[in-house]
N, C-alpha and C. Protein backbone atom coordinates (compact mmCIF):
# COMPACT_ATOMS: atom_id res chain seq x y z
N UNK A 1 184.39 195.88 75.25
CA UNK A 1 185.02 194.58 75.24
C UNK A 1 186.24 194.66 76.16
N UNK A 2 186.11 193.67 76.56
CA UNK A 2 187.48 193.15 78.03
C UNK A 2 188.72 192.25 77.31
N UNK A 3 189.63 192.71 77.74
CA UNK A 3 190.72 191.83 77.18
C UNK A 3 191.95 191.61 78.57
N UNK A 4 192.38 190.39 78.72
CA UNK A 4 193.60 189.96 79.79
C UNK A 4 194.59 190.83 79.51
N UNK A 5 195.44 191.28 80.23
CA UNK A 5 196.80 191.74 79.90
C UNK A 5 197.55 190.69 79.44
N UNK A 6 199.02 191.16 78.29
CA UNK A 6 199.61 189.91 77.86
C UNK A 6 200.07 189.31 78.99
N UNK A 7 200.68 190.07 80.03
CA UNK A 7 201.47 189.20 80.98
C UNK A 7 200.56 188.79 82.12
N UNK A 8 199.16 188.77 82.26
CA UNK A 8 198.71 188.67 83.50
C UNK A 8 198.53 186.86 83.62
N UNK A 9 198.49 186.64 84.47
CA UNK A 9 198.22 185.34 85.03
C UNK A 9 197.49 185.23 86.53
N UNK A 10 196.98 184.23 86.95
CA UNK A 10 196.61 183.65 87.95
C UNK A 10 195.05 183.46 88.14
N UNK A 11 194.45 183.35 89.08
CA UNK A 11 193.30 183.11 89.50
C UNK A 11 192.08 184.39 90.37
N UNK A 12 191.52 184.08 89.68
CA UNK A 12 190.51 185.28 90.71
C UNK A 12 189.35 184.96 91.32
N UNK A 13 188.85 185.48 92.10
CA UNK A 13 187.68 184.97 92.69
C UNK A 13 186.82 186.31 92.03
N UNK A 14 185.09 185.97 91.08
CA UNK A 14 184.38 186.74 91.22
C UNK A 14 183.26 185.94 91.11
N UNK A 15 181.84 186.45 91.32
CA UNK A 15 181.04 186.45 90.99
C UNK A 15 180.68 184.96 91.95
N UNK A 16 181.49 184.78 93.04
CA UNK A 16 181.31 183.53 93.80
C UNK A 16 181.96 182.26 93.72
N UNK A 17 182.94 183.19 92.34
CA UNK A 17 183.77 181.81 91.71
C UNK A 17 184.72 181.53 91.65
N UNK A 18 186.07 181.19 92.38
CA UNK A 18 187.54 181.19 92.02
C UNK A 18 187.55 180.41 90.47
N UNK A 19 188.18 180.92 89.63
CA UNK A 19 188.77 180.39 88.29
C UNK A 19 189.86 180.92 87.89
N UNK A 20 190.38 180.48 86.64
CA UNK A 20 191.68 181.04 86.37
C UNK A 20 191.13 182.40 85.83
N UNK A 21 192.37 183.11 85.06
CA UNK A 21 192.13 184.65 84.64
C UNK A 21 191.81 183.94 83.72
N UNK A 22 192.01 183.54 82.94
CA UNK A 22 191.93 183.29 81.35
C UNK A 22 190.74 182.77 81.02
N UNK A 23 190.35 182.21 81.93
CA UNK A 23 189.15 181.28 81.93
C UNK A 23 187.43 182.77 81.81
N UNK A 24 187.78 183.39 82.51
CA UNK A 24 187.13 184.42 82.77
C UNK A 24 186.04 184.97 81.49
N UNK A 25 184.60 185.37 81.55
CA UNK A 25 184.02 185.43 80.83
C UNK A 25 183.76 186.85 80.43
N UNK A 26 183.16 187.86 79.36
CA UNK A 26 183.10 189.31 79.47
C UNK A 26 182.49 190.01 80.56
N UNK A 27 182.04 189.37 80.92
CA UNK A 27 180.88 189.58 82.22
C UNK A 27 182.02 189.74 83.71
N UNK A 28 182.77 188.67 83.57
CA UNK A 28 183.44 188.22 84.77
C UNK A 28 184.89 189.92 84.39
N UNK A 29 184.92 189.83 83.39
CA UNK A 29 185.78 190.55 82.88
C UNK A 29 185.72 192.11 83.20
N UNK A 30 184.67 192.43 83.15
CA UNK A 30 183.59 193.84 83.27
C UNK A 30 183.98 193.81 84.97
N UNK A 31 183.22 193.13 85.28
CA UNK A 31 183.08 193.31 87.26
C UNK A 31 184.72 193.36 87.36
N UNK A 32 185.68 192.66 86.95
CA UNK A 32 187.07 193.06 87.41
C UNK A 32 187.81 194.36 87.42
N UNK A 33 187.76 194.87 86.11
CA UNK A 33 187.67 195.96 85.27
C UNK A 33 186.91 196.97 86.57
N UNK A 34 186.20 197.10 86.53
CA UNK A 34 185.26 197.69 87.46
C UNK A 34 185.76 198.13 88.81
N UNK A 35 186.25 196.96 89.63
CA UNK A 35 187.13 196.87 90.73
C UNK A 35 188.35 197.08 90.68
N UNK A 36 188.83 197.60 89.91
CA UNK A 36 190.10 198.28 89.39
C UNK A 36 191.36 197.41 89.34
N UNK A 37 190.86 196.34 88.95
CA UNK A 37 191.98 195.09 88.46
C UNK A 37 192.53 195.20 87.37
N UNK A 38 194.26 195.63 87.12
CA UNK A 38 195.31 196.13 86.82
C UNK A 38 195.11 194.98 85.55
N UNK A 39 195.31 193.68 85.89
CA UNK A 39 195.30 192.87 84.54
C UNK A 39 194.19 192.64 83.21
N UNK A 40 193.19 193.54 83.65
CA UNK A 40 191.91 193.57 82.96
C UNK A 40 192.01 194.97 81.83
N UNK A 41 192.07 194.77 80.76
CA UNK A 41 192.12 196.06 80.24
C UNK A 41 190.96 196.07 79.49
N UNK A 42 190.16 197.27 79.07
CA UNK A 42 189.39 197.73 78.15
C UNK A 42 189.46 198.10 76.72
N UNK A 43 188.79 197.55 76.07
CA UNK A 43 189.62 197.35 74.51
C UNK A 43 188.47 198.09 73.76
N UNK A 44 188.27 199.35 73.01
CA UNK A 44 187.57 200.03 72.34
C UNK A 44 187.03 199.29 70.98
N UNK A 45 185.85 198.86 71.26
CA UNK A 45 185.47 198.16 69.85
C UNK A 45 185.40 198.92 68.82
N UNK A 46 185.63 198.52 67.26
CA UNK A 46 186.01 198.81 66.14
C UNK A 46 184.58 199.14 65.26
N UNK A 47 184.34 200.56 65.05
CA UNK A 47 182.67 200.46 64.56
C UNK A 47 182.00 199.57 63.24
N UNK A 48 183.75 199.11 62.34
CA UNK A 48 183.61 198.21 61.24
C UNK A 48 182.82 196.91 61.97
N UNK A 49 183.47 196.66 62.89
CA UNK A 49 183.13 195.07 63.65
C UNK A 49 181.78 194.92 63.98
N UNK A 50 181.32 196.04 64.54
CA UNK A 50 179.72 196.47 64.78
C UNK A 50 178.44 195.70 64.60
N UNK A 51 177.64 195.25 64.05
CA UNK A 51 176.39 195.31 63.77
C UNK A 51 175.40 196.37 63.83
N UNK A 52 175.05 196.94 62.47
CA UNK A 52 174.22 198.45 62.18
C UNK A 52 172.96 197.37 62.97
N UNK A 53 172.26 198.63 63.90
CA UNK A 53 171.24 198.61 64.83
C UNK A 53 170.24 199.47 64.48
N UNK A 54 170.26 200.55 63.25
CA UNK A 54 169.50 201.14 62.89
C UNK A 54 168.14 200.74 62.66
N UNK A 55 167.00 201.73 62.44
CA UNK A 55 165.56 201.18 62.17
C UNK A 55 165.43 201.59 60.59
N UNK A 56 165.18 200.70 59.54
CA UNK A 56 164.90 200.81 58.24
C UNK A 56 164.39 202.72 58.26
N UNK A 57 164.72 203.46 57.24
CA UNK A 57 164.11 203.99 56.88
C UNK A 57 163.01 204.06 56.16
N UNK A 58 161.69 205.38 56.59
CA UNK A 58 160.92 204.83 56.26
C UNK A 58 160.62 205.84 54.80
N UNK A 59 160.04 205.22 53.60
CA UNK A 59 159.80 206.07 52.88
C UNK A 59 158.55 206.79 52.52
N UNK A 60 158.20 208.14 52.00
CA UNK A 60 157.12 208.57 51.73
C UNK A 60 156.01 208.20 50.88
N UNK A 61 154.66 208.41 51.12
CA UNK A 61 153.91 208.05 50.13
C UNK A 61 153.75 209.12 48.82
């Protein structure tokens, strides 16, 4: 997950698109991040927050 810096502001061009920062989507967020844009930080998701992806266990006969 992508998060703005508190103090960042202004406009960016990605993905073909000038918009504001804020406006910016995770996607748009990622490719910035990526390009080593200072106001884009990376935020370590929380494994509580998660959704378990596991496959049922299965039991014996």
């Amino acid at each position: 997950m992508y998060k703005v810096a508190d103090n960042a502001a202004g406009h960016v061009f990605v993905n073909g698109t000038t918009r504001s920062l804020e406006s910016c989507t995770q996607e748009d967020l990622a490719v910035l991040h990526q390009n080593g844009d200072s106001r884009v930080q990376l935020v370590k998701a929380v494994l509580s927050q998660v959704e378990p992806t596991g496959v049922p266990e299965k039991k014996g006969k």
